[in-house]
Protein backbone atom coordinates (compact mmCIF):
# COMPACT_ATOMS: atom_id res chain seq x y z
CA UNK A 1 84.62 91.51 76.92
CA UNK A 2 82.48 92.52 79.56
CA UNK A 3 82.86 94.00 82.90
CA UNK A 4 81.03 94.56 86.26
CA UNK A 5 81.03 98.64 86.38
CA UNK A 6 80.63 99.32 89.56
CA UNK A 7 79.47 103.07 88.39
CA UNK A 8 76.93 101.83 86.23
CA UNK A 9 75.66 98.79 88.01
CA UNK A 10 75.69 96.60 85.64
CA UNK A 11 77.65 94.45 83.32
CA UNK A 12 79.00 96.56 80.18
CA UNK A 13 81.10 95.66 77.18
CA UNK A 14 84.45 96.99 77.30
CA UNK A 15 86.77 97.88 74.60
CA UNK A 16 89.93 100.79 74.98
CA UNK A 17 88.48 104.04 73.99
CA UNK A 18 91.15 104.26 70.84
CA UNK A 19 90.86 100.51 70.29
CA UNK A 20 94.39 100.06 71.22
CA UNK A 21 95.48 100.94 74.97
CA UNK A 22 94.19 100.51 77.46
CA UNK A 23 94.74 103.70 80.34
CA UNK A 24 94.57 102.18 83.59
CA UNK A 25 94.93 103.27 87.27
CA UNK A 26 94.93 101.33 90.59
CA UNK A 27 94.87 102.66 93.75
CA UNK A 28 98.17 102.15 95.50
CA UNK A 29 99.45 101.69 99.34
CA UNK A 30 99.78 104.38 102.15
CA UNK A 31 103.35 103.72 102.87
CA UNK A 32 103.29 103.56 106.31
CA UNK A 33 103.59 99.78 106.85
CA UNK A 34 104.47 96.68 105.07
CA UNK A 35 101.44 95.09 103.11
CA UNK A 36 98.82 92.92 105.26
CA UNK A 37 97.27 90.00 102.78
CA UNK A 38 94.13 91.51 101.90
CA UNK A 39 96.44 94.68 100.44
CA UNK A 40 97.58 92.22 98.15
CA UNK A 41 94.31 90.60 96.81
CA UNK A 42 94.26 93.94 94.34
CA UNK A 43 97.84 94.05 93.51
CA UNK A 44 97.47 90.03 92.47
CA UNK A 45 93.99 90.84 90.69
CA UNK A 46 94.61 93.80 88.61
CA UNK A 47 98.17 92.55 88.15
CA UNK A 48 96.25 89.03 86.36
CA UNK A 49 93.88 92.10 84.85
CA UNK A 50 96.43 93.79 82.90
CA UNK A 51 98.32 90.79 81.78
CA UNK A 52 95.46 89.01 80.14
CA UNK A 53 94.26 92.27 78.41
CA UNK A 54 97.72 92.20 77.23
CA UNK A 55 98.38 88.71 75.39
CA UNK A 56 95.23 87.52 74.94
CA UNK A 57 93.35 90.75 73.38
CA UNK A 58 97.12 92.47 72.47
CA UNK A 59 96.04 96.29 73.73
CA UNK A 60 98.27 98.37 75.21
CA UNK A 61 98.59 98.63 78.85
CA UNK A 62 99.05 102.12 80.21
CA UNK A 63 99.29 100.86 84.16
CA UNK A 64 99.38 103.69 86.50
CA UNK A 65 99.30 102.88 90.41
CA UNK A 66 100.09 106.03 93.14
CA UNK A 67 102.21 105.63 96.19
CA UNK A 68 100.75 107.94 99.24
CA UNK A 69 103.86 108.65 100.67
CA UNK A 70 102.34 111.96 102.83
CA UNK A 71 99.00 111.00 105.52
CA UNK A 72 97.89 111.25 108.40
CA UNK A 73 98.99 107.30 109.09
CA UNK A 74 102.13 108.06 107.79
CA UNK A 75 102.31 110.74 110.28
CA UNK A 76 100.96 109.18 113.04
CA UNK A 77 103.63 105.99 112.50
CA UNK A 78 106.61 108.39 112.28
CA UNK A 79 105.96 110.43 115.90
CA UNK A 80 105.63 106.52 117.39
CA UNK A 81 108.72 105.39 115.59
CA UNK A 82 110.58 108.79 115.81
CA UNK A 83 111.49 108.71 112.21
CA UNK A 84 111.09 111.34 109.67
CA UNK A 85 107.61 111.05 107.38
CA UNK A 86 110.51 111.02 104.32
CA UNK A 87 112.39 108.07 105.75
CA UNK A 88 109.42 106.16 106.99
CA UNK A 89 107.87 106.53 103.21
CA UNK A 90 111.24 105.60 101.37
CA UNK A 91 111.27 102.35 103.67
CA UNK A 92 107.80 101.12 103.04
CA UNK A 93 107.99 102.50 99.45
CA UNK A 94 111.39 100.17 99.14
CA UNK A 95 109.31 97.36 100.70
CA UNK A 96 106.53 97.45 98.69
CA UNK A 97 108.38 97.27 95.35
CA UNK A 98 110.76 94.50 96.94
CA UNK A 99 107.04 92.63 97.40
CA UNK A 100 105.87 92.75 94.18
CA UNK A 101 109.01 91.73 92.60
CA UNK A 102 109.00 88.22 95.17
CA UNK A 103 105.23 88.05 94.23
CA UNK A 104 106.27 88.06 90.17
CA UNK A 105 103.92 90.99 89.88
CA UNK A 106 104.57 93.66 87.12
CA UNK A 107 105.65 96.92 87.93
CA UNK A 108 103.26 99.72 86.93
CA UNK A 109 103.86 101.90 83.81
CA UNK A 110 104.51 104.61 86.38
CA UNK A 111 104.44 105.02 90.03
CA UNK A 112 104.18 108.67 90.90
CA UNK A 113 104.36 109.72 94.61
CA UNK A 114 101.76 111.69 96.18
CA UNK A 115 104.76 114.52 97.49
CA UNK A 116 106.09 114.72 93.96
CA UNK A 117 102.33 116.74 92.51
CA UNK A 118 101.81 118.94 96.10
CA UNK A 119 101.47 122.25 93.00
CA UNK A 120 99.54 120.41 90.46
CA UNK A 121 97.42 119.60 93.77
CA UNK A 122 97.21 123.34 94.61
CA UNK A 123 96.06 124.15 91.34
CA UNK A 124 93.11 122.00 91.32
CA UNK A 125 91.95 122.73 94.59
CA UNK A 126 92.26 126.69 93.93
CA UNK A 127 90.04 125.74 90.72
CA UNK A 128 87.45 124.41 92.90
CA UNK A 129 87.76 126.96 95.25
CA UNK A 130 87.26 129.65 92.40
CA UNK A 131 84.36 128.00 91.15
CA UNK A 132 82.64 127.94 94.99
CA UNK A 133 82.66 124.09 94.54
CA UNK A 134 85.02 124.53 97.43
CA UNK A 135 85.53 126.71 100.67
CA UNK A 136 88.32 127.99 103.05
CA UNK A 137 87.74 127.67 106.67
CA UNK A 138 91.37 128.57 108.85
CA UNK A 139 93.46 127.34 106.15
CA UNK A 140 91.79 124.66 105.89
CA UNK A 141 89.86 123.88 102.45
CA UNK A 142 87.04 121.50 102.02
CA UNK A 143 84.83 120.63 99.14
CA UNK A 144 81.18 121.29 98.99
CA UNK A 145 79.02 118.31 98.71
CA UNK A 146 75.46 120.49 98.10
CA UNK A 147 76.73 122.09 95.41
CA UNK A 148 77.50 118.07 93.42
CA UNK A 149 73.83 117.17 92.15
CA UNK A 150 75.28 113.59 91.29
CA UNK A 151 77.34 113.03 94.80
CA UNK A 152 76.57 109.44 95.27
CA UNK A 153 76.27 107.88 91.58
CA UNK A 154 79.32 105.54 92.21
CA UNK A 155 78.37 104.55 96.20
CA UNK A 156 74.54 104.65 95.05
CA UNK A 157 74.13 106.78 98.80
CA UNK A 158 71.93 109.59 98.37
CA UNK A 159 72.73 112.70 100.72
CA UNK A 160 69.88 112.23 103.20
CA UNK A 161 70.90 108.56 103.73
CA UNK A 162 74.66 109.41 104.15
CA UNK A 163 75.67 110.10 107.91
CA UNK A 164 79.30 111.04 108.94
CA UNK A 165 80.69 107.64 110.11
CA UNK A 166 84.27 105.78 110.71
CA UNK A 167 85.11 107.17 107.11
CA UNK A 168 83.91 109.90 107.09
CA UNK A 169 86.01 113.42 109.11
CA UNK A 170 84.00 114.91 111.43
CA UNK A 171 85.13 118.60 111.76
CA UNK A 172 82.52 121.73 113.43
CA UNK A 173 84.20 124.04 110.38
CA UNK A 174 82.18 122.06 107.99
CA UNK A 175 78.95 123.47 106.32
CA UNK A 176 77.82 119.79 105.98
CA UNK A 177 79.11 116.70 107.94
CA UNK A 178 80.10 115.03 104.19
CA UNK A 179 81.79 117.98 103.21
CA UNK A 180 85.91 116.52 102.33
CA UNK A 181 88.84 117.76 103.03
CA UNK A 182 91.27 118.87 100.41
CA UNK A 183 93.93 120.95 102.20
CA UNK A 184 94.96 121.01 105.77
CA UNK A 185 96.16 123.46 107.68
CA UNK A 186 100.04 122.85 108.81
CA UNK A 187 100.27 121.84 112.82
CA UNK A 188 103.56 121.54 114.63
CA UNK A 189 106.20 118.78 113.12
CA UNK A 190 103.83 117.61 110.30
CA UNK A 191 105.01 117.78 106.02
CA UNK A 192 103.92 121.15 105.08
CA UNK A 193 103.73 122.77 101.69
CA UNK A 194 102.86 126.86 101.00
CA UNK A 195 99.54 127.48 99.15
CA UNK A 196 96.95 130.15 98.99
CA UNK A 197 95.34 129.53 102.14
CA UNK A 198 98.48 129.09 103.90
CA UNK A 199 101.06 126.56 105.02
CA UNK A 200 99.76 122.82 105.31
CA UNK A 201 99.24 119.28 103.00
CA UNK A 202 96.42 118.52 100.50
CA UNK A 203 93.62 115.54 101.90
CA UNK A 204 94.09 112.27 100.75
CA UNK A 205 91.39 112.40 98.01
CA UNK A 206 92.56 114.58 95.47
CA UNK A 207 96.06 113.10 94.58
CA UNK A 208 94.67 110.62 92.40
CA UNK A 209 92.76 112.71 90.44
CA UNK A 210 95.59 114.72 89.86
CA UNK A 211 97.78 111.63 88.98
CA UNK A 212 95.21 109.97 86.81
CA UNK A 213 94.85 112.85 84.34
CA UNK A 214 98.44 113.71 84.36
CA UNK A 215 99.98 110.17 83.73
CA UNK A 216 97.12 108.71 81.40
CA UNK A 217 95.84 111.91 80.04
CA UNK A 218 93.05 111.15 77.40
CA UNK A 219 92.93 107.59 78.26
CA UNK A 220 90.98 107.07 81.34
CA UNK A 221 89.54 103.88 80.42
CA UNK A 222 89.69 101.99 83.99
CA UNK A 223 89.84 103.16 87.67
CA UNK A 224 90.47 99.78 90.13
CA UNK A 225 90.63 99.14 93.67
CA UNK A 226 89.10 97.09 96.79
CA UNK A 227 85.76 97.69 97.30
CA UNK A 228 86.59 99.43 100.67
CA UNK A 229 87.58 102.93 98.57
CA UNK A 230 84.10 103.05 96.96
CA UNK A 231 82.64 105.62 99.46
CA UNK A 232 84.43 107.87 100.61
CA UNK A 233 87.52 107.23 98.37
CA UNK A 234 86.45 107.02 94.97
CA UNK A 235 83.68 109.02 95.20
CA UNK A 236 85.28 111.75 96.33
CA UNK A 237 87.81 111.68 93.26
CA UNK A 238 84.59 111.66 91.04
CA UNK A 239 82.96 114.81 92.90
CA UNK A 240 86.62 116.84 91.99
CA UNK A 241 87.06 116.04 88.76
CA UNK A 242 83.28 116.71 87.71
CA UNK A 243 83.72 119.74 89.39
CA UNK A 244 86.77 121.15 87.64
CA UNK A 245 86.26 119.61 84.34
CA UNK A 246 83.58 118.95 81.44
CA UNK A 247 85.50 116.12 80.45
CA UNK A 248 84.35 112.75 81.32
CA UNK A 249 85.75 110.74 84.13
CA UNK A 250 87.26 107.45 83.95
CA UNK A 251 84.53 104.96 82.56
CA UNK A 252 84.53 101.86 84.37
CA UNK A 253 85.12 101.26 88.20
CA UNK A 254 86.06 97.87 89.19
CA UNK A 255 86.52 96.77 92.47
CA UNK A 256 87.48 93.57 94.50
CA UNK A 257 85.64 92.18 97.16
CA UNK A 258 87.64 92.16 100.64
CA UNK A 259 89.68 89.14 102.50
CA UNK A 260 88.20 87.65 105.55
CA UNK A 261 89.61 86.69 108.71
CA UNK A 262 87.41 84.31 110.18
CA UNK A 263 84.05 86.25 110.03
CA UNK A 264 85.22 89.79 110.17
CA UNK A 265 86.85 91.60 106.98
CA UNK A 266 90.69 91.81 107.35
CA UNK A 267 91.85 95.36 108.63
CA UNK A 268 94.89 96.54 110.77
CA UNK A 269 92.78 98.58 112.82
CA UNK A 270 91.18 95.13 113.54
CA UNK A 271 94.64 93.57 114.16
CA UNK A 272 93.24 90.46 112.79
CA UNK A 273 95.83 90.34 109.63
CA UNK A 274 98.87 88.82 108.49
CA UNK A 275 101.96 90.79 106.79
CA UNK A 276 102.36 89.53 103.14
CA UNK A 277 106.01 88.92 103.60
CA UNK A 278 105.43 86.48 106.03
CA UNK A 279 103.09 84.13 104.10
CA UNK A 280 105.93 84.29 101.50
CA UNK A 281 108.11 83.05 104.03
CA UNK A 282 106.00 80.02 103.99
CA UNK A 283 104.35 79.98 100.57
CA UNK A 284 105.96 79.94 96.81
CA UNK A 285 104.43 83.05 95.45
CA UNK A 286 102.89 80.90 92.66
CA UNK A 287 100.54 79.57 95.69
CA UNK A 288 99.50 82.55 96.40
CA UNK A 289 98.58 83.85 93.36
CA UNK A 290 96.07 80.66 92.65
CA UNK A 291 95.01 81.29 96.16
CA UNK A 292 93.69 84.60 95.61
CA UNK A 293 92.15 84.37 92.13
CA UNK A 294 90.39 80.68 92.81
CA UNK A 295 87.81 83.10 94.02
CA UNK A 296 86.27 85.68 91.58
CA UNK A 297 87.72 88.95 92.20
CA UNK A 298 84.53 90.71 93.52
CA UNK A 299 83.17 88.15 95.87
CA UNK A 300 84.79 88.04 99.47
CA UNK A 301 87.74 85.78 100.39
CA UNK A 302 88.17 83.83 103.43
CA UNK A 303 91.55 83.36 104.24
CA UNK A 304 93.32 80.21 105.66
CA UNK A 305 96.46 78.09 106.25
CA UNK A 306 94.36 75.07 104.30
CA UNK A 307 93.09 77.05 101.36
CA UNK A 308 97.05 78.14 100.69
CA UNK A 309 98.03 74.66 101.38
CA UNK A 310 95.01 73.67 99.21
CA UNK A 311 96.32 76.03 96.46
CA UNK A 312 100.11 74.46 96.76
CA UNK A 313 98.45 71.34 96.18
CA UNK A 314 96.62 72.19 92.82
CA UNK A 315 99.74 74.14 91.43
CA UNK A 316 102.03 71.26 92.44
CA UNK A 317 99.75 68.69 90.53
CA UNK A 318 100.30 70.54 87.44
CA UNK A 319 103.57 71.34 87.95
CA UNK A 320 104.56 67.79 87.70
CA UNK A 321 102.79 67.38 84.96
CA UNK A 322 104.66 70.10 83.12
CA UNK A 323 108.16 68.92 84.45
CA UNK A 324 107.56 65.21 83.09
CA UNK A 325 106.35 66.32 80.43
CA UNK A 326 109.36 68.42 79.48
CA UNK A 327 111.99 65.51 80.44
CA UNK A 328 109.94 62.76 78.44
CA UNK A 329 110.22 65.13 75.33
CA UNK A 330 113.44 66.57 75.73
CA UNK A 331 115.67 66.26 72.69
CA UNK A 332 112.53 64.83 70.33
CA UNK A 333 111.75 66.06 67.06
CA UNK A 334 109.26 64.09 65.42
CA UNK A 335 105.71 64.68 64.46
CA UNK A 336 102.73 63.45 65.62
CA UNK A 337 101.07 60.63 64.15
CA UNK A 338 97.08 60.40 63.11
CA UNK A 339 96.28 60.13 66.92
CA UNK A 340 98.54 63.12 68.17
CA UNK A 341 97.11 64.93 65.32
CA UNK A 342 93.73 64.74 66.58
CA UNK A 343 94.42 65.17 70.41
CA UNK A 344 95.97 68.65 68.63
CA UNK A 345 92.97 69.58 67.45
CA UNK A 346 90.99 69.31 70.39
CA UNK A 347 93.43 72.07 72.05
CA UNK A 348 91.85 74.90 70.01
CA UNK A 349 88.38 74.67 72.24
CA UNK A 350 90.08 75.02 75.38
CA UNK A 351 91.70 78.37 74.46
CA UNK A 352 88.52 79.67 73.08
CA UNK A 353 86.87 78.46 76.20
CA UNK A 354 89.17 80.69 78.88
CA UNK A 355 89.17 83.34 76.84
CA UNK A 356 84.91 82.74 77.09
CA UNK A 357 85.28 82.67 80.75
CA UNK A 358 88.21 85.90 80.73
CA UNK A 359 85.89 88.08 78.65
CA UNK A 360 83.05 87.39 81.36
CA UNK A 361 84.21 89.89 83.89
CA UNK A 362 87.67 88.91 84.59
CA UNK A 363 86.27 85.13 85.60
CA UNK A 364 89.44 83.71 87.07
CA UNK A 365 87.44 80.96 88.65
CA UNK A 366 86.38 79.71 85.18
CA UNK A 367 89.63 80.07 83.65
CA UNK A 368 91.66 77.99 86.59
CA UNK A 369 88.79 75.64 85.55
CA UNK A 370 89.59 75.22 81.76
CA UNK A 371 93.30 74.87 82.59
CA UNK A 372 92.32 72.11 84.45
CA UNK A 373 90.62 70.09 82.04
CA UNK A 374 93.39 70.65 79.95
CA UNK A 375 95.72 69.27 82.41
CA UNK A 376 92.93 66.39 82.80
CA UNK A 377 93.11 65.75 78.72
CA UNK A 378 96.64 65.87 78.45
CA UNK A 379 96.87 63.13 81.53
CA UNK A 380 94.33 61.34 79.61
CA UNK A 381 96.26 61.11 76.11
CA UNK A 382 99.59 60.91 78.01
CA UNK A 383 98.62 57.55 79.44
CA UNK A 384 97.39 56.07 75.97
CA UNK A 385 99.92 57.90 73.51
CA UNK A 386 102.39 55.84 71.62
CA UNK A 387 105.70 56.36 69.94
CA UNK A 388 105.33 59.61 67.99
CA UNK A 389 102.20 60.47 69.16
CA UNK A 390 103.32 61.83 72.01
CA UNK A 391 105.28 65.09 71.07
CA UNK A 392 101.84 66.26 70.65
CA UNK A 393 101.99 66.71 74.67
CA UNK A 394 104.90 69.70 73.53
CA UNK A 395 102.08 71.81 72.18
CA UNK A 396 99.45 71.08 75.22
CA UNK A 397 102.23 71.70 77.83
CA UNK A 398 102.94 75.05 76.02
CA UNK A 399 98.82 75.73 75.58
CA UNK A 400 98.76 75.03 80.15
CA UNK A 401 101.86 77.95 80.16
CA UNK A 402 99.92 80.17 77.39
CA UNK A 403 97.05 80.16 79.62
CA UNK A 404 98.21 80.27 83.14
CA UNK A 405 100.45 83.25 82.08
CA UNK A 406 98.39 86.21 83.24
CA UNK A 407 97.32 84.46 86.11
CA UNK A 408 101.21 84.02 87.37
CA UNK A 409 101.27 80.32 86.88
CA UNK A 410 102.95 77.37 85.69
CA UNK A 411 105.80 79.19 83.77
CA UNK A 412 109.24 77.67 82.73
CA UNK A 413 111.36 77.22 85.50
CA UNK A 414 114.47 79.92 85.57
CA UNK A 415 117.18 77.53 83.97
CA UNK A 416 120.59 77.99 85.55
CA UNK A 417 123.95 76.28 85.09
CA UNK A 418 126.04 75.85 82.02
CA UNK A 419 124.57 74.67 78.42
CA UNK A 420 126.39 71.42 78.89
CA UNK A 421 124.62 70.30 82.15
CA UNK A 422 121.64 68.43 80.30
CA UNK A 423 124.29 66.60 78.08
CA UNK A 424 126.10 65.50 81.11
CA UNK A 425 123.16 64.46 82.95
CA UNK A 426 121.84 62.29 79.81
CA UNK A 427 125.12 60.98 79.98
CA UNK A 428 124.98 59.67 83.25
CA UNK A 429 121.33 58.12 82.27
CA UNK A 430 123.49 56.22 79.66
CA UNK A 431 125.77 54.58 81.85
CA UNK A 432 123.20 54.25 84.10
CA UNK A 433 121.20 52.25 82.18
CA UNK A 434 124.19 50.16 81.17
CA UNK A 435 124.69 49.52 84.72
CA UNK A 436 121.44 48.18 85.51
CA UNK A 437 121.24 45.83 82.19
CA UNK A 438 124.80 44.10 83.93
CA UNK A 439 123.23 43.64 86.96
CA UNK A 440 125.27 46.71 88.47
CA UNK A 441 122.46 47.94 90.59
CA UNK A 442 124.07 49.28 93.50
CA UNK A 443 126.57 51.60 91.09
CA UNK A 444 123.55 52.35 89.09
CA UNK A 445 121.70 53.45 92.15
CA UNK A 446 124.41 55.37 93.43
CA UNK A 447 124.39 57.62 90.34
CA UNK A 448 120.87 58.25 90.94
CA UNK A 449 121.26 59.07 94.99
CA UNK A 450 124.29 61.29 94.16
CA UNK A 451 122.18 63.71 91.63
CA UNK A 452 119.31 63.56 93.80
CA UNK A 453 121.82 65.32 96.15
CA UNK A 454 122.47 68.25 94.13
CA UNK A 455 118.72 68.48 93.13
CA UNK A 456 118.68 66.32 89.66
CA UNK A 457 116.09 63.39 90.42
CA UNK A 458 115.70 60.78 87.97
CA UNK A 459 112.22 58.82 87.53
CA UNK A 460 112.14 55.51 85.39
CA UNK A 461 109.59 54.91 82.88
CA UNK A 462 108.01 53.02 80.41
CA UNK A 463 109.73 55.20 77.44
CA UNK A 464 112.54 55.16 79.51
CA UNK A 465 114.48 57.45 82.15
CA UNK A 466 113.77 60.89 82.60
CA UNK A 467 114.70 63.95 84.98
CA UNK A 468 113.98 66.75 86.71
CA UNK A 469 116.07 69.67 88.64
CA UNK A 470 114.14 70.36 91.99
CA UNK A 471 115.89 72.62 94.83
CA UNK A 472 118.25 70.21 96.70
């Protein structure tokens, strides 16, 4: 496997330092709002990430993702709401965990909120402080960017070319305009904690650096995010924990490139966005997840009503696929003849051909693209298979699951009802059947209206009647 390192620059080969887990942490939401789309694109992505490094090269997945329930957004959202920081945080956090269980995502290995390591905070910031790799300016402590030799190796900025911007706080208390904040000073009706240089909350960039090392430990094998947290986000985390420990960092950076509305990148401050709960409202969350990774993860995304609708589409197509394959098989036990043994055969090169694509920095794009030659061989043999040969399509329809797994598609449906309900329903096909071969049609089309009606639709074929359950 190799991977895009964004601190490196370059493509690397990747393997878990212990050669079996993987230590993992992705940056996770501000809980001041529900999710926009382009918040999801790295929830889908590292989500897909962790699943394929999980079945299809069987490491361990220590998956660690934060929850910044104290900022100055959260703050700002709670004096317009007139809600406390705690209960606006507890909403959003609820939210957010609501969304990734509609979305089928994972949940992390751990979740730790940014309120719940305020001391373990403390203590790395008075390290720094110690050390004179920070200072103290009216309780207010910031880090000191001329004293870092490598600030810049992950945003590849040097220190003459870096001017305080949009990202960057401007504050006269600063030696230097880069200079970051690590604790501020309490003011009137915001979170406060005690520490050494008084009352006040620590800066946004040194909670995951405390969270890493404390929930992964030795293992910090991969840090992931969007592309937007390179500078200052990300950078800063690397400044703090060069600065308070010999120790190497975590060893690969990967980031995903940003969605686009239109031509401008997504961004609230932009209000050109859409709240992920509301696409779901319109989309199966199986759309969405082929939506977002039909683009490689670090190349921009352009978002649109006919590239979801475009992504139904391609899911449906192989959905139907599965479905009839599953109700032309169900109940057979034989083996494949000489031709289903040979269609067999040819299934092997498609699996070593995603994982090919996989292994080539997380090339979704290329995988969606084996699966659907697959799909296209399977139709293929389908049409031409005879008699026996055709339980071979069992193992290809399995091979399409195996594959679309870590990308969130094409799973068995969730089956519901009592164990009896496909007896009764083949049944029904029975005297169905008997129906038609008396000339009974309009009985024998009544049966077939009156289970389309609670979501059981047959379809006739040339080996005969088979169904489906689809939402009524």
């Amino acid at each position: 496997m190799r991977l895009y390192n964004t601190l490196t620059r370059s493509l690397d080969p990747f393997a878990p330092q212990d050669g079996s887990t993987v230590g993992m942490y992705v940056c996770g939401p501000t809980v001041y709002d529900h999710l926009h789309i382009g918040n999801v694109r790295p929830v889908l992505v590292f989500n897909a990430f962790r699943r394929y490094l999980e079945r299809f090269h069987g490491w361990r997945v220590v998956y660690v993702q934060n929850v910044t329930d104290v900022d100055d957004k959260l703050i700002q959202r709670a004096a317009e709401t007139g809600e406390s920081v705690p209960a606006l945080a507890r909403k959003y956090t609820d939210a957010y965990f609501a969304l990734l269980d509609a979305l089928g995502v994972d949940r992390p290995s751990a979740s730790p909120r940014a309120t719940e390591h305020i001391e373990e905070m403390i203590e790395l910031i008075s390290c720094m402080v110690k050390t004179g790799a920070a200072y103290v300016r009216d309780g207010d402590v910031y880090f000191r960017v001329s004293r870092d030799d490598e600030y810049g190796c992950l945003s590849g900025r040097s220190l003459e070319d870096q001017e305080a911007g949009s990202r960057v706080e401007v504050s006269d208390r600063k030696e230097n305009a880069l200079d970051f904040t690590l604790w501020k000073a309490a003011k009137p009706g915001e979170p406060e904690w005690p520490s050494p240089w008084g009352n006040g909350r620590p800066g946004w960039h040194t909670e995951c650096v405390v969270m890493s090392r404390k929930h992964l430990g030795e293992r910090l094998d991969i840090h992931a995010g969007g592309n937007d947290l390179v500078f200052p986000h990300h950078e800063n985390e690397i400044a703090q924990a060069r600065a308070t420990s010999d120790k190497p960092f975590f060893r690969f950076w990967l980031h995903n490139g940003m969605l686009h509305m239109g031509e401008q990148e997504m961004h609230k401050s932009l209000g050109n966005f859409r709240y992920a709960y509301e696409i779901l409202e319109k989309h199966a969350a199986e759309t969405v997840w082929y939506f977002y990774l039909s683009r490689h993860y670090r190349k921009p995304l352009d978002f649109s009503e006919e590239g979801l609708e475009g992504a139904a589409a391609a899911v449906g197509r192989v959905r139907r696929l599965l479905d009839d394959v599953d109700a032309e098989l169900r109940g057979s036990a034989a083996e494949p003849g000489t031709a289903g043994r040979e269609f067999l055969d040819r299934l092997g090169a498609f699996r070593e051909r995603y994982v090919q694509a996989m292994d080539d920095d997380f090339n979704t794009v290329g995988g969606l693209g084996v699966i659907q030659e697959l799909v296209n061989e399977i139709n293929r043999f389908r049409a031409e298979a005879r008699d026996d040969d055709r339980c071979a399509l069992r193992a290809a329809a399995e091979l399409v699951r195996e594959l679309g797994y870590p990308l969130g598609l094409f799973q068995p449906h969730v089956q519901t009802g009592r164990d009896s309900e496909a007896e009764l329903i083949a049944l029904l096909i029975e005297l169905r059947a008997e129906l038609r071969a008396r000339k009974e049609f309009a009985l024998g089309d009544r049966i077939r209206d009156r289970l389309a009606e609670i979501g059981i639709v047959l379809k006739d074929t040339a080996q005969g009647t088979i169904w489906k359950s689809e939402a009524p």
